[in-house]
Protein backbone atom coordinates (compact mmCIF):
# COMPACT_ATOMS: atom_id res chain seq x y z
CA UNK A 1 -46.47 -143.21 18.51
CA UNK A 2 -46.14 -146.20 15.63
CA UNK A 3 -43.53 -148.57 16.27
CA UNK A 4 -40.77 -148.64 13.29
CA UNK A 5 -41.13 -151.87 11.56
CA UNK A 6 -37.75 -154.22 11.53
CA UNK A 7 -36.89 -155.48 8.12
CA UNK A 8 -35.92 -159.78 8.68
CA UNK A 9 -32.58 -160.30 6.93
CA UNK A 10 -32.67 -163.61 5.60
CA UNK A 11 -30.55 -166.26 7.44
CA UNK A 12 -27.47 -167.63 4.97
CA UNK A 13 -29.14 -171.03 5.02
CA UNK A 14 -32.29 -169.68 3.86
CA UNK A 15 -30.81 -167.74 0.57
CA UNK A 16 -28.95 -171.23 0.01
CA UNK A 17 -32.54 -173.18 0.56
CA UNK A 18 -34.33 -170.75 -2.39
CA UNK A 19 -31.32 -170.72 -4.68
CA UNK A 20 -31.31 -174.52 -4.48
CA UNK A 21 -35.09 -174.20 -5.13
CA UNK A 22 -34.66 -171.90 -8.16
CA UNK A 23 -32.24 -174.52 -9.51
CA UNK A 24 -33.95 -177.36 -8.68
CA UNK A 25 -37.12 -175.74 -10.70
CA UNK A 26 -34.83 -174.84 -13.56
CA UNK A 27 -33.68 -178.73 -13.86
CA UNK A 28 -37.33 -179.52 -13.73
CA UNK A 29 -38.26 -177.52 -16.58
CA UNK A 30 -35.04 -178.75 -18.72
CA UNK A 31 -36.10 -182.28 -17.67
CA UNK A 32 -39.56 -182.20 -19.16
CA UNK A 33 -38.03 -180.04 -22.22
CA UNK A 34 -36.20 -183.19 -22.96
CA UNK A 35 -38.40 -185.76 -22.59
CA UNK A 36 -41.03 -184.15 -24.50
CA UNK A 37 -38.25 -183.56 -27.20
CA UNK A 38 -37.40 -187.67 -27.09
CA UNK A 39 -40.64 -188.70 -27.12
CA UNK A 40 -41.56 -186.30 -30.37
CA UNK A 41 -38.48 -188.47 -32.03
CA UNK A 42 -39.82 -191.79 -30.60
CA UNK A 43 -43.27 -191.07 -32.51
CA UNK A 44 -40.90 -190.02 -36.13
CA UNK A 45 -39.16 -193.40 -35.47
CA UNK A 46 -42.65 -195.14 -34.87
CA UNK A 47 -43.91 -193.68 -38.07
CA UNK A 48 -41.05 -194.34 -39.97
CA UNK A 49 -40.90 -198.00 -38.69
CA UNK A 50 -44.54 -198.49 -39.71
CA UNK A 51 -44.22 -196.59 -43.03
CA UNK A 52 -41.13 -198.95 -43.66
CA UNK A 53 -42.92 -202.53 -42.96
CA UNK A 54 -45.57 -201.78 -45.40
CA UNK A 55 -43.25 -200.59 -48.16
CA UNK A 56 -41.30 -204.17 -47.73
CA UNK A 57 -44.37 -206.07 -47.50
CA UNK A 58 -45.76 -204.08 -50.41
CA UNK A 59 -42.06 -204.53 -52.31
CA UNK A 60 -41.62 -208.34 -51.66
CA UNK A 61 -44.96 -209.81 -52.02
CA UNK A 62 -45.22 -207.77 -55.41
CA UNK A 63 -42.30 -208.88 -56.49
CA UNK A 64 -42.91 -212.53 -55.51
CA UNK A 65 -46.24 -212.46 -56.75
CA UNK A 66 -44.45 -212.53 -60.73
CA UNK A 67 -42.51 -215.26 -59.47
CA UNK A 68 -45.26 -217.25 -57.67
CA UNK A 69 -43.31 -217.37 -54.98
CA UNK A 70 -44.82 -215.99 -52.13
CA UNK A 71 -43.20 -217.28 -48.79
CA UNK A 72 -44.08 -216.94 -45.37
CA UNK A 73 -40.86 -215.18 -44.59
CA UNK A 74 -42.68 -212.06 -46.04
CA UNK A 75 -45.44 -212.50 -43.75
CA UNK A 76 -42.78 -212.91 -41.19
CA UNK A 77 -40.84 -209.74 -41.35
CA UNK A 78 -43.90 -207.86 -41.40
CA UNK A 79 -44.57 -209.32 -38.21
CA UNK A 80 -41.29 -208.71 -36.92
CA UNK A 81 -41.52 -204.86 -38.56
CA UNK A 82 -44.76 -204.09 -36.45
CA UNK A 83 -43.53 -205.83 -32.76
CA UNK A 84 -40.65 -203.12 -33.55
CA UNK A 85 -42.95 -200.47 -33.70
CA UNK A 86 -44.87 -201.96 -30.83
CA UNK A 87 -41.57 -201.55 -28.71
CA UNK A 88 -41.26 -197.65 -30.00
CA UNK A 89 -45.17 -197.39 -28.34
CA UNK A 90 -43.79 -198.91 -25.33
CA UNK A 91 -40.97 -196.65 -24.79
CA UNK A 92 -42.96 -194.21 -25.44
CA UNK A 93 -45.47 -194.65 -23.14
CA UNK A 94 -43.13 -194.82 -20.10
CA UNK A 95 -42.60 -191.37 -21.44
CA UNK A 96 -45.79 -190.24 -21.55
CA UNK A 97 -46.42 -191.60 -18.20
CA UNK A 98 -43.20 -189.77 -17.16
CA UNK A 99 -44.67 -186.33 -17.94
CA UNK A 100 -47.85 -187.16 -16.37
CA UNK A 101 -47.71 -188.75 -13.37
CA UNK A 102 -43.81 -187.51 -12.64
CA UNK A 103 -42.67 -190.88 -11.96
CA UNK A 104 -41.93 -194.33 -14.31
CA UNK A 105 -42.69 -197.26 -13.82
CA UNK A 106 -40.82 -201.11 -14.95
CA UNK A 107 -43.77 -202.65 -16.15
CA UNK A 108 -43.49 -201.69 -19.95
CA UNK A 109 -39.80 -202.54 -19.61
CA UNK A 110 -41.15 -206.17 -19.10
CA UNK A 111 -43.40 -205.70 -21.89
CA UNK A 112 -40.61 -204.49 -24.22
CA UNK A 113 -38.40 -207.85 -23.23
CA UNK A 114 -41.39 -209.90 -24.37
CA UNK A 115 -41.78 -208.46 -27.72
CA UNK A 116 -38.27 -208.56 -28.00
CA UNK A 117 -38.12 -212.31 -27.12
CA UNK A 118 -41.15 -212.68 -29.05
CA UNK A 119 -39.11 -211.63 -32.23
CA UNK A 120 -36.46 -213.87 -32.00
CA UNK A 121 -38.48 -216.80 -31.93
CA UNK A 122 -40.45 -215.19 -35.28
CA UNK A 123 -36.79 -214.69 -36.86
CA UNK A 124 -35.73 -218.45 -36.04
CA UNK A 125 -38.82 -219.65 -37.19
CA UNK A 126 -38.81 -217.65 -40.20
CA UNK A 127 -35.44 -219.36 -41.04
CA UNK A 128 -36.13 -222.81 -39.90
CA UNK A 129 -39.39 -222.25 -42.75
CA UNK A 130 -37.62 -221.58 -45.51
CA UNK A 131 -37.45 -224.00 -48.31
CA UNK A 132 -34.24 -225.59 -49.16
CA UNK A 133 -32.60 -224.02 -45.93
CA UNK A 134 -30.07 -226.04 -44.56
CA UNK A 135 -28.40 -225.68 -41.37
CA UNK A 136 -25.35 -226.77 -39.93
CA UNK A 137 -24.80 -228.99 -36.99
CA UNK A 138 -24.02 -226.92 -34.62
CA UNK A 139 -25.58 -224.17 -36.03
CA UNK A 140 -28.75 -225.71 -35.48
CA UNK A 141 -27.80 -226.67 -31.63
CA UNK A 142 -27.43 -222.71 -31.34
CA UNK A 143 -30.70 -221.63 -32.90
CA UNK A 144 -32.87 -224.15 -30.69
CA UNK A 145 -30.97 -222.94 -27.62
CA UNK A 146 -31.86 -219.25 -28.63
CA UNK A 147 -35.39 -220.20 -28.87
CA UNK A 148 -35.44 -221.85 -25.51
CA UNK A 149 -34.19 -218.72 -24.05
CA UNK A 150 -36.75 -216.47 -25.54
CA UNK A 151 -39.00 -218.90 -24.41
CA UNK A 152 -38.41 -219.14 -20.79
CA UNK A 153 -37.42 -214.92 -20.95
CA UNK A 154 -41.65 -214.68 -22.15
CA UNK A 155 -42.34 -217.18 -19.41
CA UNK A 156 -40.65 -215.63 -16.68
CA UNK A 157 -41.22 -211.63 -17.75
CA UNK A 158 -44.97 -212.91 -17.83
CA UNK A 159 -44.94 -214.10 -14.23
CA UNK A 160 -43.39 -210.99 -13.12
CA UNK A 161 -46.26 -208.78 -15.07
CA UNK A 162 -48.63 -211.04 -13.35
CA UNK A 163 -47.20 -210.63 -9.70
CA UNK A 164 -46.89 -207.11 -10.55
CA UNK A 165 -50.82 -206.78 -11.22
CA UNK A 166 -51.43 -208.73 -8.18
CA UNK A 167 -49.57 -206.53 -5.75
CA UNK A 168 -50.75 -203.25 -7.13
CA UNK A 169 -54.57 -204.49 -6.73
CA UNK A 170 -54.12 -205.81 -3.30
CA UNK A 171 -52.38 -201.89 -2.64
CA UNK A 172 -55.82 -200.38 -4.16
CA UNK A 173 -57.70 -202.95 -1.86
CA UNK A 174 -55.83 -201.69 1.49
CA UNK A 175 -56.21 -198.21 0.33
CA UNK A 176 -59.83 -198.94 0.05
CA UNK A 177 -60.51 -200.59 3.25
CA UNK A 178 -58.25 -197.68 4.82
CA UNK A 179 -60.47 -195.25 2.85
CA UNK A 180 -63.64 -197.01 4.10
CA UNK A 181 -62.58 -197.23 7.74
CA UNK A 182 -61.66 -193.50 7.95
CA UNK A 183 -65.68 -192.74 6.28
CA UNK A 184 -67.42 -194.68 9.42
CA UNK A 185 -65.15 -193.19 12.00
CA UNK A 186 -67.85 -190.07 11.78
CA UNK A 187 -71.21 -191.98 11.81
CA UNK A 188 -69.82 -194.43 14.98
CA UNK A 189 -69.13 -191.16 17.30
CA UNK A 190 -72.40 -189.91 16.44
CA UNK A 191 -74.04 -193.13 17.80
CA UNK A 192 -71.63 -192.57 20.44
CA UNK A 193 -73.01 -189.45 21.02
CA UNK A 194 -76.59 -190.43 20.98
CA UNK A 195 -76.24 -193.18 23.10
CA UNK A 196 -74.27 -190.10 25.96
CA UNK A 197 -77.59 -188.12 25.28
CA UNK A 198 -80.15 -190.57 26.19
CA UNK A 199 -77.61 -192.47 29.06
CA UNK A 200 -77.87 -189.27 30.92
CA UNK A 201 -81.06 -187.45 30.64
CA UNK A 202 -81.41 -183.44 31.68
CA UNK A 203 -81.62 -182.59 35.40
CA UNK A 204 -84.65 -181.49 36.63
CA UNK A 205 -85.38 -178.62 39.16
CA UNK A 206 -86.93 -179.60 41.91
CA UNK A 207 -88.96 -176.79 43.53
CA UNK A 208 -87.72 -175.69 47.31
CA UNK A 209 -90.28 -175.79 49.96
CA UNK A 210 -90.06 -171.58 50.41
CA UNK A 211 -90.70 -171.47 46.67
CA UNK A 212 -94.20 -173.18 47.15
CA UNK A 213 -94.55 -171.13 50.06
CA UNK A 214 -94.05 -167.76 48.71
């Protein structure tokens, strides 16, 4: 005679534990849905941005050229135009690291505040180069300290990127050695096991006198 099977009703906590699980999956989904849309605008504002540098180059150097007046604040602003775009990349990439790995990390953050700092000594020394630019005072007094704070921000954002580096390869170096250690562990119990083998050799019979005699 079969024994009737008993159908498990599901506990309150776990119907709570897969609901949470459905919406936790649904946020998920919604999550990547709007990164990916971001990081589609990111690459229209990259092109844009590019597109956009080379029309003003293009527009002020040919316009300048009539005049013979080509300064290096054109060559400037182009500059300035493509470290802009470079910051786009940037953000971008945390992005795209984002959707692949699942996690972000700071170190393009660091880059971005580089670039950054690195265009506001371009724009102060694109002003400073003009011809027949005059500054006040004070004015002046302001600009210089600006640069020296750009200047110790790409210092000090570089030493961080460098101690960053460091810390991550000395990680990969104890995850090594750990990997390494765990590879032998096989190899030294077989020596182990060899050296058992031949430390104790097999037991011999030795035949009993009635044996010989029969």
């Amino acid at each position: 005679m079969s024994t009737p099977t008993v159908k498990k009703t599901p506990t309150s906590r776990e119907t709570s534990k897969k609901r949470g699980d459905v919406i936790v999956w649904i946020f998920g989904i919604l999550d990547r849905g709007v990164y990916i849309f971001i990081g589609l605008a990111f690459i229209l504002a990259a092109i844009l941005a590019l597109f956009l540098s080379f029309s003003n180059l293009i527009q002020s150097v040919g316009r300048n050229v009539a005049f013979y007046d080509i300064t290096p604040q054109n060559v400037l602003d182009f500059v300035s135009d493509l470290l802009l775009v470079l910051i786009i990349m940037e953000v971008l990439g945390t992005i795209r690291s984002y959707l692949q790995e699942g996690d972000t990390t700071v170190k393009p953050f660091l880059f971005i505040g580089i670039i950054s700092a690195t265009r506001g000594i371009l724009s102060i020394g694109a002003l400073l180069s003009i011809p027949g630019e005059t500054l006040k005072a004070d004015e002046f007094t302001r600009k210089m300290i600006e640069l020296g704070i750009d200047a110790v921000i790409i210092v000090a954002l570089g030493i961080t990127i460098r101690v960053l580096g460091k810390l991550a390869s000395d990680k990969e170096d104890d995850a090594e050695l750990v990997s390494q250690t765990i590879t032998e562990i096989p190899a030294v119990g077989g020596q182990l096991t060899v050296a058992t083998t031949v430390v104790n050799p097999p037991h011999h019979h030795e035949p009993v006198p009635g044996d010989v005699a029969s």
